[in-house]
C-alpha atoms as a PDB file:
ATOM      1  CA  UNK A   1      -8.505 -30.502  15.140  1.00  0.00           C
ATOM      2  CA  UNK A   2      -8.231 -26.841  15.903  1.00  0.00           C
ATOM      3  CA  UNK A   3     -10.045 -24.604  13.527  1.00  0.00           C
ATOM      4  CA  UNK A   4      -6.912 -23.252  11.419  1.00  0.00           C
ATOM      5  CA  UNK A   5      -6.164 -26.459  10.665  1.00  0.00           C
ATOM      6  CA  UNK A   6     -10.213 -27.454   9.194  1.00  0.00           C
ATOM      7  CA  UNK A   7     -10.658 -27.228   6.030  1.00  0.00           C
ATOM      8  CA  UNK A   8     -13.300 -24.738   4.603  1.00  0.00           C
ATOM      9  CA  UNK A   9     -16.884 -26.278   3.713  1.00  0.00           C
ATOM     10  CA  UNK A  10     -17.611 -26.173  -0.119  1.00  0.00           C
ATOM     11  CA  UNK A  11     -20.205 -27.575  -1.709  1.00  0.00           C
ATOM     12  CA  UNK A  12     -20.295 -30.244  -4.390  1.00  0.00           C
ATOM     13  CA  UNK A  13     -21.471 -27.750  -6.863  1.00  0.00           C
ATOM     14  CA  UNK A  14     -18.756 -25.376  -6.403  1.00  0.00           C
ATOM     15  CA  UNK A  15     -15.784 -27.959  -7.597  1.00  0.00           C
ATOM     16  CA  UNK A  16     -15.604 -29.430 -11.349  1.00  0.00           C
ATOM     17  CA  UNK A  17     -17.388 -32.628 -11.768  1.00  0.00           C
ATOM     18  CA  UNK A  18     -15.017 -35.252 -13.280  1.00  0.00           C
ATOM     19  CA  UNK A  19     -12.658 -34.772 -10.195  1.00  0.00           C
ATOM     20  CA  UNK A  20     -12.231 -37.812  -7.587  1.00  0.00           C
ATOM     21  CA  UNK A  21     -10.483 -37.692  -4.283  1.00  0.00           C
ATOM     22  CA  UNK A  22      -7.563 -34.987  -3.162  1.00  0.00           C
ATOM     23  CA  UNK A  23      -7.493 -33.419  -6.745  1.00  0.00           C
ATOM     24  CA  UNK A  24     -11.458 -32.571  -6.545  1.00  0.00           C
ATOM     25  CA  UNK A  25     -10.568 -30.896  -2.450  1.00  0.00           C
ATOM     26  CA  UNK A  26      -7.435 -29.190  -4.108  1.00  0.00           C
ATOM     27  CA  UNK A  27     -10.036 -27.645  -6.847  1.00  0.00           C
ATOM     28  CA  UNK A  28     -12.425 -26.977  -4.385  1.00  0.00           C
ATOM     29  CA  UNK A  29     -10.217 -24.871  -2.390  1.00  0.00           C
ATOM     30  CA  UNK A  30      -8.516 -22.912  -4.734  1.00  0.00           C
ATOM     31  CA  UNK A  31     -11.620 -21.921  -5.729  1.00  0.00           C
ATOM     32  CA  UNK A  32     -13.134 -20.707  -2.488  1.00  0.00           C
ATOM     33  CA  UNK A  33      -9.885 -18.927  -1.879  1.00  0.00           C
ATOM     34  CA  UNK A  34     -10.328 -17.266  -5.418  1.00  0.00           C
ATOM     35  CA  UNK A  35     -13.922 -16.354  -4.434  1.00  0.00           C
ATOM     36  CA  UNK A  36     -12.689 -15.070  -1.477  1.00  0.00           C
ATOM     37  CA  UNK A  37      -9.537 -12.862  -2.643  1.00  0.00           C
ATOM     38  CA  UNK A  38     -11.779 -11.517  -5.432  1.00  0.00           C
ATOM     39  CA  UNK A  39     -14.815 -10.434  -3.417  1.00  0.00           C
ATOM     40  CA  UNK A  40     -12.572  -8.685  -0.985  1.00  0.00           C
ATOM     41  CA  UNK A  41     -10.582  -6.730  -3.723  1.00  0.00           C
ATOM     42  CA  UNK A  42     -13.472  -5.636  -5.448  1.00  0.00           C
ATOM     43  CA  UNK A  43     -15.236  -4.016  -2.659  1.00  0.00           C
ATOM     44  CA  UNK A  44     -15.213  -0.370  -3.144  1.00  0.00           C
ATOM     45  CA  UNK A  45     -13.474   1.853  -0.945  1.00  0.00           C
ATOM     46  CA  UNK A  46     -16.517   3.113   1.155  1.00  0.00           C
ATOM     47  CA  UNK A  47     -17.548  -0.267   1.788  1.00  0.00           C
ATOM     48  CA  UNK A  48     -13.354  -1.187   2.794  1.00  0.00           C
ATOM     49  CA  UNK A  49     -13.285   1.905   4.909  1.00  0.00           C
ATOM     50  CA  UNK A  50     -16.856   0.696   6.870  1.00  0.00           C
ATOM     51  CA  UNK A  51     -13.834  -1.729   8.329  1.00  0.00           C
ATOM     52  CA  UNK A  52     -11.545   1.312   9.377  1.00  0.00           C
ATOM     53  CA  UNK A  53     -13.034   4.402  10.791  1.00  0.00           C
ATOM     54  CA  UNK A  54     -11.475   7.545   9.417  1.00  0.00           C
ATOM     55  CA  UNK A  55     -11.512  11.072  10.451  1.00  0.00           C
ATOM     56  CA  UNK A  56     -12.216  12.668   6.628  1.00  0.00           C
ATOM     57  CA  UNK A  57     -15.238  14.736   6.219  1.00  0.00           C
ATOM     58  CA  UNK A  58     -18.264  14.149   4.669  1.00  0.00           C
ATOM     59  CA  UNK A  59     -17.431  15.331   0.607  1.00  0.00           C
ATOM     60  CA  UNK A  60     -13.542  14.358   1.414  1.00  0.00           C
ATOM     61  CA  UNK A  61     -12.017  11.662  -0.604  1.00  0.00           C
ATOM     62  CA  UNK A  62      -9.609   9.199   2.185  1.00  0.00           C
ATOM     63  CA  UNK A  63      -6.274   9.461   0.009  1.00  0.00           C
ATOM     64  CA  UNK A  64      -4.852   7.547   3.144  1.00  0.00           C
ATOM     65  CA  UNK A  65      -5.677   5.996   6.551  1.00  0.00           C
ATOM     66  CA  UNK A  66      -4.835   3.855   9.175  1.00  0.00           C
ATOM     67  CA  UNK A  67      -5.091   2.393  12.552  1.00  0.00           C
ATOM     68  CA  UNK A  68      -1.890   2.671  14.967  1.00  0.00           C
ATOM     69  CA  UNK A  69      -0.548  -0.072  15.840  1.00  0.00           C
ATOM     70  CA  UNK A  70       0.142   0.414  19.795  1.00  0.00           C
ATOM     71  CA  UNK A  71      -2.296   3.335  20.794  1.00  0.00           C
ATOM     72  CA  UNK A  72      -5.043   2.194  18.127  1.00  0.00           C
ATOM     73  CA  UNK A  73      -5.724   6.017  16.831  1.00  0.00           C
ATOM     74  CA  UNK A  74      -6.388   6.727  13.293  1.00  0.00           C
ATOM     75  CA  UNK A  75      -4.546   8.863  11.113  1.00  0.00           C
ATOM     76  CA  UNK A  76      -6.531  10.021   7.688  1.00  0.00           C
ATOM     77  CA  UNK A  77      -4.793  12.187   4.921  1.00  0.00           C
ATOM     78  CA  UNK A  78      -8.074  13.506   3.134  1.00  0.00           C
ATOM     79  CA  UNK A  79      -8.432  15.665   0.230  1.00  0.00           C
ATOM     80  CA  UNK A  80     -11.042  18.008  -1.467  1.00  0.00           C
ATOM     81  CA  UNK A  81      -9.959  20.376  -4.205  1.00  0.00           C
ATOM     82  CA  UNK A  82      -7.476  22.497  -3.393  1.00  0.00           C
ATOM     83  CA  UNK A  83      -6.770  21.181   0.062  1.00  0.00           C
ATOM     84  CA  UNK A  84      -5.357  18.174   1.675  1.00  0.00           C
ATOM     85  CA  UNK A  85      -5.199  17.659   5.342  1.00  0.00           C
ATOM     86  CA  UNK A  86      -3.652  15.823   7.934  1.00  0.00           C
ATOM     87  CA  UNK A  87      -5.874  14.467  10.855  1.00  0.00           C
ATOM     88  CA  UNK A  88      -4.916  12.160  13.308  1.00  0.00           C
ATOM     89  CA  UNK A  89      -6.469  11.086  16.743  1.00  0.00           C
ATOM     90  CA  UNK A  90     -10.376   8.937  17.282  1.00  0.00           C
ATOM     91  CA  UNK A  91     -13.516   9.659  15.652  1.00  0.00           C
ATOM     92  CA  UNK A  92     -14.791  10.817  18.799  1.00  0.00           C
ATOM     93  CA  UNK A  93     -11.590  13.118  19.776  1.00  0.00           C
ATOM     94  CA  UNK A  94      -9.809  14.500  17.161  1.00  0.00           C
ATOM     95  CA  UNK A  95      -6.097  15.140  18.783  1.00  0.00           C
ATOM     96  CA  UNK A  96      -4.224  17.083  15.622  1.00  0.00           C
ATOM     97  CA  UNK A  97      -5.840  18.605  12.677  1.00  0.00           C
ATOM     98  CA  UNK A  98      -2.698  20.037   9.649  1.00  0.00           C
ATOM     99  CA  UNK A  99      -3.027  22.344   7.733  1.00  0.00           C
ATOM    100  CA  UNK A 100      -3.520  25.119  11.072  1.00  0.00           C
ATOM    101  CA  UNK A 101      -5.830  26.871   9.377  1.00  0.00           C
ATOM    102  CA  UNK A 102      -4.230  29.845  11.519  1.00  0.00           C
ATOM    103  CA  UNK A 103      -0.548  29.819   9.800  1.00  0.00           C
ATOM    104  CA  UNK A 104      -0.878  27.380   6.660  1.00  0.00           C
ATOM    105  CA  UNK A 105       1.890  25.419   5.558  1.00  0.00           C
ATOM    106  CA  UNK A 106       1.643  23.114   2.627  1.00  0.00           C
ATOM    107  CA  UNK A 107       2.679  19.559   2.334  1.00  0.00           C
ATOM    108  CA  UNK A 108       5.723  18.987   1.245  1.00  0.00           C
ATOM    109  CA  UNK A 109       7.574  15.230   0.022  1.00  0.00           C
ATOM    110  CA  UNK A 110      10.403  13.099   1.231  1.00  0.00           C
ATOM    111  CA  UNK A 111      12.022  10.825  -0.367  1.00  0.00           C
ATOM    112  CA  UNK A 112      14.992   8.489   0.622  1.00  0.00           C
ATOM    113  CA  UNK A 113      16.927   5.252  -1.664  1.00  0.00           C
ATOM    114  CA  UNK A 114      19.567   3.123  -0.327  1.00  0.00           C
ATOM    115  CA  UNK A 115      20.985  -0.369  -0.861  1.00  0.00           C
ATOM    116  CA  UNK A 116      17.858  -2.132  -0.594  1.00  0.00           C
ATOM    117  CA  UNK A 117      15.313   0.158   0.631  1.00  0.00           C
ATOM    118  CA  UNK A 118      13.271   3.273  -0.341  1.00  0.00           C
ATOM    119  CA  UNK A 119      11.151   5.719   1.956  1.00  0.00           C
ATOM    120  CA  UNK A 120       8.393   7.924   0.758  1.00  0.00           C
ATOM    121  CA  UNK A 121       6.493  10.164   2.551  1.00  0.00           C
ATOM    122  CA  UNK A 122       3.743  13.203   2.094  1.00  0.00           C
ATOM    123  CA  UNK A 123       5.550  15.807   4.937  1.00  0.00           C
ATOM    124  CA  UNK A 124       2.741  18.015   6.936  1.00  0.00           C
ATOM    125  CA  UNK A 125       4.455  20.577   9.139  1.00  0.00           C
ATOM    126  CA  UNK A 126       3.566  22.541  12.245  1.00  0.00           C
ATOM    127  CA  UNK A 127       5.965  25.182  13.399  1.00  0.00           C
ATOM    128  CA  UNK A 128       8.722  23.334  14.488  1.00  0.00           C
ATOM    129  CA  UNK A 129       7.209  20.186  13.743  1.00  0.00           C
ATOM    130  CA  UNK A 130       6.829  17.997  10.813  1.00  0.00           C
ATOM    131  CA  UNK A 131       4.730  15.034  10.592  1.00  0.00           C
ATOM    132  CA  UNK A 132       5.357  12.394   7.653  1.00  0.00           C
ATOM    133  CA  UNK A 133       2.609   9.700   6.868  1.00  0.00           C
ATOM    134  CA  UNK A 134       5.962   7.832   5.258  1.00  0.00           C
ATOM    135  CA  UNK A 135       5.885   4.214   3.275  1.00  0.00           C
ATOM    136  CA  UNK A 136       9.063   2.495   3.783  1.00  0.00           C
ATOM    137  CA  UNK A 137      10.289  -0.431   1.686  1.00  0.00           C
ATOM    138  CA  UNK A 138      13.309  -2.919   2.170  1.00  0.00           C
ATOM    139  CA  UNK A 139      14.981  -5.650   3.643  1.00  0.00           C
ATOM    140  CA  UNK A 140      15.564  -8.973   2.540  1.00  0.00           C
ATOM    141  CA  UNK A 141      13.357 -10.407   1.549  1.00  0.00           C
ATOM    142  CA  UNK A 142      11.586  -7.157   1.094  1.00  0.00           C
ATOM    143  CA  UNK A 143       8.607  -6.305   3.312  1.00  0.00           C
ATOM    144  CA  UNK A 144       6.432  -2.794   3.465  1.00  0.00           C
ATOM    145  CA  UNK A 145       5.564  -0.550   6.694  1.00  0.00           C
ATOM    146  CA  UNK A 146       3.707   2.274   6.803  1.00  0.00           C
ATOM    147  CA  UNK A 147       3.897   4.293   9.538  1.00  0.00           C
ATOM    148  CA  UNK A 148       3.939   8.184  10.729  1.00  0.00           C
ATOM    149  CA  UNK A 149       7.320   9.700  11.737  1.00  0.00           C
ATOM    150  CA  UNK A 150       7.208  12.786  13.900  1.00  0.00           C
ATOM    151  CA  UNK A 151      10.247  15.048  14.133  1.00  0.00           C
ATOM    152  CA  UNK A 152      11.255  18.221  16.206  1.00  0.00           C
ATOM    153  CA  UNK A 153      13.330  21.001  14.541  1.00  0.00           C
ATOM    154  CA  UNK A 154      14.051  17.776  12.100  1.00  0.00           C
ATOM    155  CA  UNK A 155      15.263  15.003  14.873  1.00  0.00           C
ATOM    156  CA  UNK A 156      13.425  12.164  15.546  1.00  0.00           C
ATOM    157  CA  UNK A 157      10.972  12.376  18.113  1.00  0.00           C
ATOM    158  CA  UNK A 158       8.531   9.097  17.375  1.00  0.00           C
ATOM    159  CA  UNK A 159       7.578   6.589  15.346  1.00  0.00           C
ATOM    160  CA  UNK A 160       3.883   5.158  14.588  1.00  0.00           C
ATOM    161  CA  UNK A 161       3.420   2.140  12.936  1.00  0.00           C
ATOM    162  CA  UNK A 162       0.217   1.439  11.356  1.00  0.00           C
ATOM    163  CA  UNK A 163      -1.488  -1.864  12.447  1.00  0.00           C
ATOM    164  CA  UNK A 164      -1.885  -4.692   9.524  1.00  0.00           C
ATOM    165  CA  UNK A 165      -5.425  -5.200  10.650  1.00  0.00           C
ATOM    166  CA  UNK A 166      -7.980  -3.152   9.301  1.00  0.00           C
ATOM    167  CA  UNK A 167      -6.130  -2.798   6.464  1.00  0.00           C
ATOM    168  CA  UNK A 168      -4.943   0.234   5.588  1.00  0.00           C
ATOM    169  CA  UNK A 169      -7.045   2.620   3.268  1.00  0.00           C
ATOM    170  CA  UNK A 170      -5.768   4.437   0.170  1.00  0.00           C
ATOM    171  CA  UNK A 171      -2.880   4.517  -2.169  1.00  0.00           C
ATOM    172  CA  UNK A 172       0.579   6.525  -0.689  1.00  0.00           C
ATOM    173  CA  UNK A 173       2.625   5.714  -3.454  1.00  0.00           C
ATOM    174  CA  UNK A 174      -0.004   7.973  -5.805  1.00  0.00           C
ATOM    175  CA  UNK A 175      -0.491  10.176  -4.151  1.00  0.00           C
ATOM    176  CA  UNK A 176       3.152  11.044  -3.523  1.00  0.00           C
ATOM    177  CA  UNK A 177       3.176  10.606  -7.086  1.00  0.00           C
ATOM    178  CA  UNK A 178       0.104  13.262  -8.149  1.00  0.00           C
ATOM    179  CA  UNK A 179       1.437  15.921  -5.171  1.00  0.00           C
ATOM    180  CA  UNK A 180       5.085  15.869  -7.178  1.00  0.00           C
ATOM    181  CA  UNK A 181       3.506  16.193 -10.868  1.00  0.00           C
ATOM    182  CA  UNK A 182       1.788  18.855  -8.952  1.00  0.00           C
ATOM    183  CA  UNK A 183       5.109  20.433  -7.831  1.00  0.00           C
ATOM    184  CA  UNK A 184       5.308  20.123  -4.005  1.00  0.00           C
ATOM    185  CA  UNK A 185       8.485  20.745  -2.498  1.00  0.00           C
ATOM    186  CA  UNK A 186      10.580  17.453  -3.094  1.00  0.00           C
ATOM    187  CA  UNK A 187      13.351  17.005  -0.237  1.00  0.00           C
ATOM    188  CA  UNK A 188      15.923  14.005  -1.080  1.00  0.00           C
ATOM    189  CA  UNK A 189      17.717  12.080   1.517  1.00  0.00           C
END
């Protein structure tokens, strides 16, 4: 039997006694999944990010990160007071580092609703460049993708999806949230 298909070992201790047969497996089972699900959520963020490298500082906090999907770069959106920045490229070789510290430009938000789907996204720009770390929900039945959209002089110039697996770090939705209680510029589509 191929290994997806085995169930998982759990010992006789682990199930309630009183149970006989498929009902005492079924028990068994939910249970490990619940131990599972529950260990997995409650790790803290360091210890989730240990599975996904980032490229915040020491002292940062990751508000967001995430592994593309194709190229397998990371893209972190870290914050300290005051500042939040865009980073994006390997541990070893950062590629593109927003705010330009140069000529800085704050973040700004987008947001987009529409039949069945919604797009959010924290907006760092770059001369004639803007790049969104972006949230999109919809479709039927509904499904999420995060992802980084880059556009020239505000056309389309490429997409990056974020790869399921490590998991993605952080919480977009917040902090789109906390940036426009804050007052950043708020650009509906």
């Amino acid at each position: 039997m191929p290994p997806s298909m085995q169930r998982p070992a759990v010992s006789a201790a682990a199930t309630p006694r009183g149970l006989r047969g498929p009902m005492r497996a079924a028990v068994a089972l939910a249970l490990a999944w619940l131990a599972l699900t529950t260990a997995s959520a409650a790790l803290p963020a360091r210890a989730r990010a240990a599975e996904l490298a980032t490229l915040c500082e020491p002292g940062e906090t990751v508000r967001f990160a995430c592994r593309m999907a194709r190229s397998g770069k990371t893209v972190s959106v870290c914050e300290r007071p005051g500042h939040l920045a865009y980073r994006f490229g390997a541990p070893a070789r950062l590629e593109l580092a927003l705010p330009d510290p140069k000529a800085p430009e704050p973040p700004w938000l987008v947001h987009e609703e529409g039949g069945n789907h919604e797009l959010r996204g924290v907006v760092f720009p770059r001369g004639a460049h803007a790049y969104a770390v972006t949230r999109f929900v919809g479709g039927r039945p509904p499904t999420e993708e995060l992802a980084i959209s880059v556009q020239r002089n505000g056309s389309p110039v490429a997409l990056l999806k974020c790869a399921q697996r490590p998991a993605p770090l952080g919480d977009l939705p917040a902090l789109f949230e906390q940036l426009r209680a804050e007052g950043a510029r708020l650009e509906r589509r």
